[in-house]
C-alpha atoms as a PDB file:
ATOM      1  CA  UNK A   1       0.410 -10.665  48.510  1.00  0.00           C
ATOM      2  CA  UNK A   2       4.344 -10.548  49.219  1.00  0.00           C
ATOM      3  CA  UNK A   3       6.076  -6.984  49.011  1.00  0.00           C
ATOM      4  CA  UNK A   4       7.593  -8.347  45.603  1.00  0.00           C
ATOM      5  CA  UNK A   5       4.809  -8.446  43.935  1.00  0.00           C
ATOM      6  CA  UNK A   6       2.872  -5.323  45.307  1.00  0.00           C
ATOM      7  CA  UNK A   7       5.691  -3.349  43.746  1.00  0.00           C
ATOM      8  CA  UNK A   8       5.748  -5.260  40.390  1.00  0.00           C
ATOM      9  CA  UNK A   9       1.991  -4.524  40.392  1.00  0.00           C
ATOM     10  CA  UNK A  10       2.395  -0.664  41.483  1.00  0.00           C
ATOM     11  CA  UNK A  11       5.583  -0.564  38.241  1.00  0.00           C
ATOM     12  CA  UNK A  12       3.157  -1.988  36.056  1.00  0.00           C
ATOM     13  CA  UNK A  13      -0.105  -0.108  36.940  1.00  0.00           C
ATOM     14  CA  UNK A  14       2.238   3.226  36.683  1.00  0.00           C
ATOM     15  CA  UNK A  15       3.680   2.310  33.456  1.00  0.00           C
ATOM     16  CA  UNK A  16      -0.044   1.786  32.453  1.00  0.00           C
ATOM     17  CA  UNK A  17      -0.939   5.315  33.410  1.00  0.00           C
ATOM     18  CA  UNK A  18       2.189   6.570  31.666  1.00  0.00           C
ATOM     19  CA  UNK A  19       1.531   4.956  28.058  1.00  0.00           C
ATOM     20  CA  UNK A  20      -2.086   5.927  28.450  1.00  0.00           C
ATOM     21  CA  UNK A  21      -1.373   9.807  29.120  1.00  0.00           C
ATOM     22  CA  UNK A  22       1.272   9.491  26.227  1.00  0.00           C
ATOM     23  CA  UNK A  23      -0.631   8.006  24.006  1.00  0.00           C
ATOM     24  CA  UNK A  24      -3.550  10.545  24.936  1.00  0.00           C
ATOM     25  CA  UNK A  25      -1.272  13.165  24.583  1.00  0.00           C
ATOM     26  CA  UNK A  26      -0.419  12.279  21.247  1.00  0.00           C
ATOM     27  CA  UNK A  27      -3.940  11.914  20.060  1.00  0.00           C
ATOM     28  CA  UNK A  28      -4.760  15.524  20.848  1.00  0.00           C
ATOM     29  CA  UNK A  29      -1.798  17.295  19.557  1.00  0.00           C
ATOM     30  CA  UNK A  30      -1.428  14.659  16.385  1.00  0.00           C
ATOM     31  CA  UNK A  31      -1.461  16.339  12.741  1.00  0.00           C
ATOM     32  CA  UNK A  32      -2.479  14.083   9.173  1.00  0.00           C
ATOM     33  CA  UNK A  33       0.113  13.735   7.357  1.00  0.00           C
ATOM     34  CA  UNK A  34      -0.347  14.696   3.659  1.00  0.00           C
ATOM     35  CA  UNK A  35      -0.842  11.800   1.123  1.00  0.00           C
ATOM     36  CA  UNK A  36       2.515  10.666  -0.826  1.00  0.00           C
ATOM     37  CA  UNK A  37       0.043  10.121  -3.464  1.00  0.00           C
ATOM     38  CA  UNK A  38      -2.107  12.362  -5.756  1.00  0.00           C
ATOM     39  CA  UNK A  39      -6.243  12.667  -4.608  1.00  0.00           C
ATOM     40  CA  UNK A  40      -8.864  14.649  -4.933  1.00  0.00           C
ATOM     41  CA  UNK A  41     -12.046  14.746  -3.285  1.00  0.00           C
ATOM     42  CA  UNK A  42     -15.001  13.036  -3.438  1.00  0.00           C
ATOM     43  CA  UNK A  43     -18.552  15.060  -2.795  1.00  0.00           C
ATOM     44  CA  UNK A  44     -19.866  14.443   0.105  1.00  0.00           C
ATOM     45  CA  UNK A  45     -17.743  11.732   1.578  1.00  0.00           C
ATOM     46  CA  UNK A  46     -14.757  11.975   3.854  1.00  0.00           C
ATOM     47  CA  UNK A  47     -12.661   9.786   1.277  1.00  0.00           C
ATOM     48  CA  UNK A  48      -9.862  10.543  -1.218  1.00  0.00           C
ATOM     49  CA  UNK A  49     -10.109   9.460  -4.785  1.00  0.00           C
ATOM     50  CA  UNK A  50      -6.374   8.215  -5.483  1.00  0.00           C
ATOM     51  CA  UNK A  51      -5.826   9.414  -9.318  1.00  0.00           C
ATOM     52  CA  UNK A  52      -4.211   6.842 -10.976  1.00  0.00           C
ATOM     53  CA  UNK A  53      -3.593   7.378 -14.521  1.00  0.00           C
ATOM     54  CA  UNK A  54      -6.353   7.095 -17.000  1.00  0.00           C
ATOM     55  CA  UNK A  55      -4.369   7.124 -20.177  1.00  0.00           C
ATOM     56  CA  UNK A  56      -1.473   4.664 -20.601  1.00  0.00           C
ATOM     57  CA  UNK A  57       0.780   4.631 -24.137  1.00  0.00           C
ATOM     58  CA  UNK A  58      -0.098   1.370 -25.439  1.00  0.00           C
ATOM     59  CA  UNK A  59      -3.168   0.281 -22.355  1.00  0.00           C
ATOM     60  CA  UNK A  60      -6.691   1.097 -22.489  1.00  0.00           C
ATOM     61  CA  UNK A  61      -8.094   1.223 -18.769  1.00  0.00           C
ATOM     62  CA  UNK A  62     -11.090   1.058 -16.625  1.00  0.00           C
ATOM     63  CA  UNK A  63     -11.968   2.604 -12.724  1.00  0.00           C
ATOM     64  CA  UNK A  64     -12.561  -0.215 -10.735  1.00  0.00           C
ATOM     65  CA  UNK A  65     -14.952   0.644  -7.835  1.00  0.00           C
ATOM     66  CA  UNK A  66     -14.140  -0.896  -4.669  1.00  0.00           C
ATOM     67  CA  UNK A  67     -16.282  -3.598  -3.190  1.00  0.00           C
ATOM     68  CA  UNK A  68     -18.800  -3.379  -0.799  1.00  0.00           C
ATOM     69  CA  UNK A  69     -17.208  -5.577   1.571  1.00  0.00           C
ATOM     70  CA  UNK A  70     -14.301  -3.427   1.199  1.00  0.00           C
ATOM     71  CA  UNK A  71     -15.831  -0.304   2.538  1.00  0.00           C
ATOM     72  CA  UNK A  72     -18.115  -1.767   5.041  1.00  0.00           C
ATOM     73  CA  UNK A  73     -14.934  -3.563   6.449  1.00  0.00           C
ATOM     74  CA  UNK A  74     -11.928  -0.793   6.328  1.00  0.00           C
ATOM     75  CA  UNK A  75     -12.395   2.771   8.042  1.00  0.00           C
ATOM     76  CA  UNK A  76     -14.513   4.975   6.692  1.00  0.00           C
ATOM     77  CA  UNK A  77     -11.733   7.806   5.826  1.00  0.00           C
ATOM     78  CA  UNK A  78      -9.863   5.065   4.152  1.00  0.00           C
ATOM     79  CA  UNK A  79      -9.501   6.109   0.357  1.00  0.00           C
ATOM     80  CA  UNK A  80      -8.549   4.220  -2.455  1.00  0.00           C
ATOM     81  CA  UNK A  81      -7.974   4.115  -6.199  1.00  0.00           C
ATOM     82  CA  UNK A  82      -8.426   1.238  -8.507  1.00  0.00           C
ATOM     83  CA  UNK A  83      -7.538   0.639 -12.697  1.00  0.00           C
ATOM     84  CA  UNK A  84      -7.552  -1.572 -14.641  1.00  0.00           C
ATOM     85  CA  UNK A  85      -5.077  -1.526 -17.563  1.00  0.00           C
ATOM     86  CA  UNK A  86      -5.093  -3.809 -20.887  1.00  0.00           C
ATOM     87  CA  UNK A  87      -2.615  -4.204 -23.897  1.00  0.00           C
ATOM     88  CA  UNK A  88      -3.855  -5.621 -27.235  1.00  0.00           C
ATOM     89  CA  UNK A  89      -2.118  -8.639 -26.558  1.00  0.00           C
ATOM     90  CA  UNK A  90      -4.449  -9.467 -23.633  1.00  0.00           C
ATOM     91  CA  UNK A  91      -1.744  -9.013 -20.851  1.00  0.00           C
ATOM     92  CA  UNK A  92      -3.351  -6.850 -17.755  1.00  0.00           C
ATOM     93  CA  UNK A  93      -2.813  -5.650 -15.058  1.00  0.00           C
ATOM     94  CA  UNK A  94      -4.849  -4.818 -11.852  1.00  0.00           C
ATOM     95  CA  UNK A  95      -3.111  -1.297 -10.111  1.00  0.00           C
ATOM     96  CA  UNK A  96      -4.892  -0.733  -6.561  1.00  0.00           C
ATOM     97  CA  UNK A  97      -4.114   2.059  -3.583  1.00  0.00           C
ATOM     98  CA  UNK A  98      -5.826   1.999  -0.379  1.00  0.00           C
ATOM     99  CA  UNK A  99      -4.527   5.113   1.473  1.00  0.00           C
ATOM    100  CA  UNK A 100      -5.217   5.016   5.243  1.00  0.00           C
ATOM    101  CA  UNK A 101      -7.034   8.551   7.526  1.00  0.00           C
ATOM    102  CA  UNK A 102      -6.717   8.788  10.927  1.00  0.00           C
ATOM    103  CA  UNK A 103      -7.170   5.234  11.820  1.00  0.00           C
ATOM    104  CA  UNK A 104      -3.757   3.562  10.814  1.00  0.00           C
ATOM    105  CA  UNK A 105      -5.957  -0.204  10.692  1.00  0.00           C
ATOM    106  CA  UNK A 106      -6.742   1.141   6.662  1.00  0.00           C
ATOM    107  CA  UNK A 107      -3.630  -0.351   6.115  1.00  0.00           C
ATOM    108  CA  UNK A 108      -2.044  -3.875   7.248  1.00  0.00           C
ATOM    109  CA  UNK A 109       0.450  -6.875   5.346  1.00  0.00           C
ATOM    110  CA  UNK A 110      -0.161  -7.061   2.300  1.00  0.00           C
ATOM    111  CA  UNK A 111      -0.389 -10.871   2.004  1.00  0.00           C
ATOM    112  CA  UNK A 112      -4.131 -10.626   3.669  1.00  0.00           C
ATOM    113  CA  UNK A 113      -5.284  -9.104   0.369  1.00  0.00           C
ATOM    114  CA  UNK A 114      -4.218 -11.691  -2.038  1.00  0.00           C
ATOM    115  CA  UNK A 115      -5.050 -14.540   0.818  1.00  0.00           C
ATOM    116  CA  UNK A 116      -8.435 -13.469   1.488  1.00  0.00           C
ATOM    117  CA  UNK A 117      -9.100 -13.586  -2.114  1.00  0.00           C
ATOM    118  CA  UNK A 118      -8.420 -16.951  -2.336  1.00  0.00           C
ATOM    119  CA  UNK A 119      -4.800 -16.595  -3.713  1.00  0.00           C
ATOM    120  CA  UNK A 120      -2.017 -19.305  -2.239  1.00  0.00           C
ATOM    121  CA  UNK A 121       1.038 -17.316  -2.008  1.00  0.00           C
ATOM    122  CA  UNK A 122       3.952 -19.217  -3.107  1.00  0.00           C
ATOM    123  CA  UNK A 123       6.530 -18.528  -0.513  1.00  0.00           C
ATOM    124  CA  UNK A 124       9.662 -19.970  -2.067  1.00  0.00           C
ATOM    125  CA  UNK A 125       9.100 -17.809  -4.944  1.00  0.00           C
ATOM    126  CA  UNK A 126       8.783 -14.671  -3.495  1.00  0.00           C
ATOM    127  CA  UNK A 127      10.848 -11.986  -2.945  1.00  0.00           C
ATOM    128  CA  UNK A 128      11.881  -8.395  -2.235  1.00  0.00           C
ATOM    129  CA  UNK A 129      12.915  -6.725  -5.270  1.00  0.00           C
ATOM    130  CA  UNK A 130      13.992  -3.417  -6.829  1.00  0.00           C
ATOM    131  CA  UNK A 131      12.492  -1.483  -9.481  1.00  0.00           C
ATOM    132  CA  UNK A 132      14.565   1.382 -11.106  1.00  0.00           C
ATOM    133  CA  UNK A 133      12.456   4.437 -11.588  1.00  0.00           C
ATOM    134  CA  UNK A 134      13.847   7.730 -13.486  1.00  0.00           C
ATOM    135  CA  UNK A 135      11.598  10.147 -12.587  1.00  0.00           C
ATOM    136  CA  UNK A 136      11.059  12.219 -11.158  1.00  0.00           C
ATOM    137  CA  UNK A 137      15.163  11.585 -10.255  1.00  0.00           C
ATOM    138  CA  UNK A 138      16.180   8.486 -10.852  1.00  0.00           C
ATOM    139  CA  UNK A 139      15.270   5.932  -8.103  1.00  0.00           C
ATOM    140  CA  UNK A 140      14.938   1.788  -7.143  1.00  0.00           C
ATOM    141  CA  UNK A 141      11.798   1.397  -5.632  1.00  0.00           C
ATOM    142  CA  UNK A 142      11.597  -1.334  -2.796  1.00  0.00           C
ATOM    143  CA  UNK A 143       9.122  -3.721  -3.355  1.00  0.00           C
ATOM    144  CA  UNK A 144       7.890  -7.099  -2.735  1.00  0.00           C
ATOM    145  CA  UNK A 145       7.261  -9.409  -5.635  1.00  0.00           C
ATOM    146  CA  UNK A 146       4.190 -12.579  -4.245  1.00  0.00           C
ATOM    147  CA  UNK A 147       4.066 -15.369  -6.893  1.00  0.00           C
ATOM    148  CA  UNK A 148       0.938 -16.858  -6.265  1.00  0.00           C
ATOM    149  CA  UNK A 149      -1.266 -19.834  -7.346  1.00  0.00           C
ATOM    150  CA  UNK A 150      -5.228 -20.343  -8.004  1.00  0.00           C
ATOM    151  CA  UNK A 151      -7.579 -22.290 -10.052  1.00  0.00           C
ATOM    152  CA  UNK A 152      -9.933 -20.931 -11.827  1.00  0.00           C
ATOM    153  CA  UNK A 153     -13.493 -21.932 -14.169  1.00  0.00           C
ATOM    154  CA  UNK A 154     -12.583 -21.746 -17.925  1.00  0.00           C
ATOM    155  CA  UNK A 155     -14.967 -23.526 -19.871  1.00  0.00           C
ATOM    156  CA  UNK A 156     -16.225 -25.773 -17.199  1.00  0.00           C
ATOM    157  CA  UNK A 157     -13.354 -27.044 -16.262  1.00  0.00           C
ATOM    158  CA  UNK A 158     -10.565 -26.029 -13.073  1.00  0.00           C
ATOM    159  CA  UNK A 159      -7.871 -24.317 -14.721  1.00  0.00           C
ATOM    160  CA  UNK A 160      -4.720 -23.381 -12.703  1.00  0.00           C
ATOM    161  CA  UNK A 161      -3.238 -19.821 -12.873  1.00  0.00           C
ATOM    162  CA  UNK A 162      -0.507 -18.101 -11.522  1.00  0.00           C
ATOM    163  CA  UNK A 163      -0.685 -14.452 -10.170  1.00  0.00           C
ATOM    164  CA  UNK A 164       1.998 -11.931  -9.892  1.00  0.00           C
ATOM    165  CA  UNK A 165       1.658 -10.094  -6.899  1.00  0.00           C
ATOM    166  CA  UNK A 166       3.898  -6.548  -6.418  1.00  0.00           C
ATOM    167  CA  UNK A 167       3.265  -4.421  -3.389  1.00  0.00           C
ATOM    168  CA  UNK A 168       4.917  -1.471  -1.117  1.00  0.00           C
ATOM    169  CA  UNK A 169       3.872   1.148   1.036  1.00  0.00           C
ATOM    170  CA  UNK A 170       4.719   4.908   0.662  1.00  0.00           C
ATOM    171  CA  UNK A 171       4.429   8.255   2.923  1.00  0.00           C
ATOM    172  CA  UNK A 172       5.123  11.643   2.773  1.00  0.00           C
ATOM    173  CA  UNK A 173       8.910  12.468   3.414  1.00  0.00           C
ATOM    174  CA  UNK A 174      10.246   9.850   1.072  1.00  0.00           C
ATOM    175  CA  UNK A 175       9.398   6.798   3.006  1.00  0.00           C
ATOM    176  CA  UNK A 176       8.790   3.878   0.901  1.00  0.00           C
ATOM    177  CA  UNK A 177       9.204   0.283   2.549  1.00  0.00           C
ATOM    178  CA  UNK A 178       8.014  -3.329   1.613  1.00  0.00           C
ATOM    179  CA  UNK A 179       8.533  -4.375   4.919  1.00  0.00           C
ATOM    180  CA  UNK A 180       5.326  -4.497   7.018  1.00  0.00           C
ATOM    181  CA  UNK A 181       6.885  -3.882  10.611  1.00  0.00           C
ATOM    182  CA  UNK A 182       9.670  -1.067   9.031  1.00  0.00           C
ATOM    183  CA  UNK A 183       6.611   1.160   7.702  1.00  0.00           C
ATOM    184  CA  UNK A 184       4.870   0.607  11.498  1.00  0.00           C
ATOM    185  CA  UNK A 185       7.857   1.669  13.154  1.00  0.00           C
ATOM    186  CA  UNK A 186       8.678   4.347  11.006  1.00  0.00           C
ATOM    187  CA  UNK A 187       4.488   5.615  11.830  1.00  0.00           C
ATOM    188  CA  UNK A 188       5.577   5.228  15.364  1.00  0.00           C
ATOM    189  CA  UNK A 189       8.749   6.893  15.105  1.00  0.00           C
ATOM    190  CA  UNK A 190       7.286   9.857  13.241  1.00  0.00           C
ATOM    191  CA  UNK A 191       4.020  10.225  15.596  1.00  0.00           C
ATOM    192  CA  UNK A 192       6.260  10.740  18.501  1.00  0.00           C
ATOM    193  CA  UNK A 193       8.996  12.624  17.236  1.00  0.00           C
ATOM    194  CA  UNK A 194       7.216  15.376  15.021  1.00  0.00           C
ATOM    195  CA  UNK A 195       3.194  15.092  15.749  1.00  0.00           C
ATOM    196  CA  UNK A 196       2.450  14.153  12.683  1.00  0.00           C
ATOM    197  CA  UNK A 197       0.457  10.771  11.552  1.00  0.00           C
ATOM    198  CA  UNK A 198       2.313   9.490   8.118  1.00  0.00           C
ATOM    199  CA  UNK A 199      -1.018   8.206   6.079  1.00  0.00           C
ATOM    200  CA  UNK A 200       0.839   5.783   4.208  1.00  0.00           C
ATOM    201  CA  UNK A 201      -0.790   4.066   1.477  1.00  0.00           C
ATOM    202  CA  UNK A 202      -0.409   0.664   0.014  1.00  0.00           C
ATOM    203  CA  UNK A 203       0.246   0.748  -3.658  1.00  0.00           C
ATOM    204  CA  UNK A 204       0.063  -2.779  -5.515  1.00  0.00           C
ATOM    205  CA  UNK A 205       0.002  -4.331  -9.282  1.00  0.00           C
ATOM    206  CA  UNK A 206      -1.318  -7.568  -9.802  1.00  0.00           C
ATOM    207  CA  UNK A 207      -1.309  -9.752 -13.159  1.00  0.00           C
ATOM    208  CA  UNK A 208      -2.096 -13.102 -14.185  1.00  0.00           C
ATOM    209  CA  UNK A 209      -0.348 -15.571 -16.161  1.00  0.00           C
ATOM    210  CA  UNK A 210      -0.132 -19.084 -17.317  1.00  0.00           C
ATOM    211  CA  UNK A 211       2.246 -21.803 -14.816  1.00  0.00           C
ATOM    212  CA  UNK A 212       5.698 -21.336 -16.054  1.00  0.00           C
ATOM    213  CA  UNK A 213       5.170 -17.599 -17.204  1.00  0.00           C
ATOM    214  CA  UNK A 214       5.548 -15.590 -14.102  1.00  0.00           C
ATOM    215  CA  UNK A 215       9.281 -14.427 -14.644  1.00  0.00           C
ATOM    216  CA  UNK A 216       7.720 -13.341 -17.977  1.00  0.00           C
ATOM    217  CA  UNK A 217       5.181 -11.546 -16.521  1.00  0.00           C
ATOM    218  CA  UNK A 218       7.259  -9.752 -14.086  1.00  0.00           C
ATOM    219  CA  UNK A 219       9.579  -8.326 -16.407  1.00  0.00           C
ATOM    220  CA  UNK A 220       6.321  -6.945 -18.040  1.00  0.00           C
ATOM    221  CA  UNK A 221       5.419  -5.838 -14.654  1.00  0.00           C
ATOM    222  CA  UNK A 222       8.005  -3.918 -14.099  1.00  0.00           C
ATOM    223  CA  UNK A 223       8.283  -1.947 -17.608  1.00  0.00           C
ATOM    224  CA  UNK A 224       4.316  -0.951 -16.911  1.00  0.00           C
ATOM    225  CA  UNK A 225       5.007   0.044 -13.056  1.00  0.00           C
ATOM    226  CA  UNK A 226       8.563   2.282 -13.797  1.00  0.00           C
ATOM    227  CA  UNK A 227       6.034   4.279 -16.750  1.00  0.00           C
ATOM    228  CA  UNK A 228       3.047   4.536 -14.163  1.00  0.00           C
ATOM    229  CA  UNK A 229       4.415   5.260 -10.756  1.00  0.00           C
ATOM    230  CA  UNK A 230       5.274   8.731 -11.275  1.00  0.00           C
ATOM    231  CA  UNK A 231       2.346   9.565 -12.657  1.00  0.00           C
ATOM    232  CA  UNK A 232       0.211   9.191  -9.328  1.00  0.00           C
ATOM    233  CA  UNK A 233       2.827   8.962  -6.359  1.00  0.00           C
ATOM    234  CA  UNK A 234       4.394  11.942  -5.151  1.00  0.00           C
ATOM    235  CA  UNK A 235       7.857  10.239  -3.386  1.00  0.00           C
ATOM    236  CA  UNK A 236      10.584  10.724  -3.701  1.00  0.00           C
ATOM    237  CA  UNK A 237      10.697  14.451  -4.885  1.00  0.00           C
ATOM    238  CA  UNK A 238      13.432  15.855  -7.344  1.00  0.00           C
ATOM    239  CA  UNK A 239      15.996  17.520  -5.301  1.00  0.00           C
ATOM    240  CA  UNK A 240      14.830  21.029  -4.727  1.00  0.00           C
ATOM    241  CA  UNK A 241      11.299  20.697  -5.420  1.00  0.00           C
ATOM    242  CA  UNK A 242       9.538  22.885  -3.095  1.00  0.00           C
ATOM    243  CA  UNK A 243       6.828  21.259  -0.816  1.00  0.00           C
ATOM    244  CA  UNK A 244       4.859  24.293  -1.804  1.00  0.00           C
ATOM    245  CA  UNK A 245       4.621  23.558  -4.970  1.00  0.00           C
ATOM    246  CA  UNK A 246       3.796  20.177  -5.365  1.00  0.00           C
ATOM    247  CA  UNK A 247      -0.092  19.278  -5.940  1.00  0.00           C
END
């Protein structure tokens, strides 16, 4: 071995040993960061319930449990919260959180979801959107808006659907992103700069329509998520609410 490449291997073994003591460092001194939405506990396990509204003006709902696979697959101090909300007109839709602990793999894109359910996302159709919010100030929430594509068994026979797919992530300290790699960086960013572990959750609303409805359906959407998201996520605060004081 040349003298080149003993001191490339010496730079990399000590840049090794550096992001290992870092990253050890950071593990011992590391706080939880609190939820940026509402929970309360559930006896005898380390998970969160995430209280999503049970009582909508004009819905009836349901508590969805998670699956099995779900919780033999994700952490086991990953939390979630699941409803299921119906107008008399038959529209519905599906609201789910899964809030991540101390092991940040709780959370990940939110594609997988939808894909591993057998959903085709339409990529041409989707997009990031805004969705104005007025309380508890008013707000546009970022958010990305999957139009996706199935079939399913009516009757006997293979019936496509289409499924409208909205999905963000929020923390603590008024960080809300619908980009994937923004929210890791900003977990990074946070970890090393204050101690503290963000536990972001992934907050997403799902419906169903018929081909040729889904702009429809959105607009729906979005009435039923601007009434519902302030009743279960905690960002952004009014300005002056006290961190104190909030649940």
């Amino acid at each position: 071995m040349n003298k080149q490449k003993w001191i490339m291997l010496i730079v990399t073994l000590a840049l090794i040993g550096s992001a290992a003591g870092l990253l050890k460092r950071l593990q011992s001194t590391q706080r939880l960061g609190r939820p940026a939405v509402k929970t309360r506990p559930i006896a005898g396990s380390p998970r969160l319930l995430v209280d999503l509204p049970a009582d909508v003006p004009g819905y009836t709902s349901e508590l969805v449990e998670p699956d099995k696979l779900t919780l033999q697959t994700l952490p086991q101090d990953t939390s979630f919260g699941n409803r299921r909300y119906t107008a008399p007109d038959g529209f519905w839709t599906a609201v789910g959180v899964v809030l991540m602990g101390r092991d940040r793999t709780s959370i990940h894109r939110t594609e997988f979801c939808m894909e591993g359910a057998g959903w085709r996302i339409d990529r041409t159709a989707s997009a990031p959107v805004t969705i104005h919010i007025d309380r508890p100030c008013p707000y546009d929430l970022p958010a990305m808006k999957y139009i996706m594509s199935r079939e399913v068994d009516i009757n006997g026979q293979k019936t496509p659907v289409r499924g409208v797919y909205v999905a963000w992530f929020a923390a603590d300290n008024d960080e809300l992103t619908c980009n994937h790699w923004q929210r890791m960086w900003w977990l990074a960013r946070d970890l090393v700069e204050t101690g503290v572990l963000q536990r972001w959750a992934l907050v997403t609303y799902t419906s169903v329509c018929a081909p040729g409805q889904e702009e429809a359906t959105f607009e729906r959407l979005k009435k039923f998520i601007a009434a519902t998201v302030p009743d279960f996520q905690l960002v952004p605060r009014a300005k002056g609410t006290a961190l104190s004081a909030l649940p």
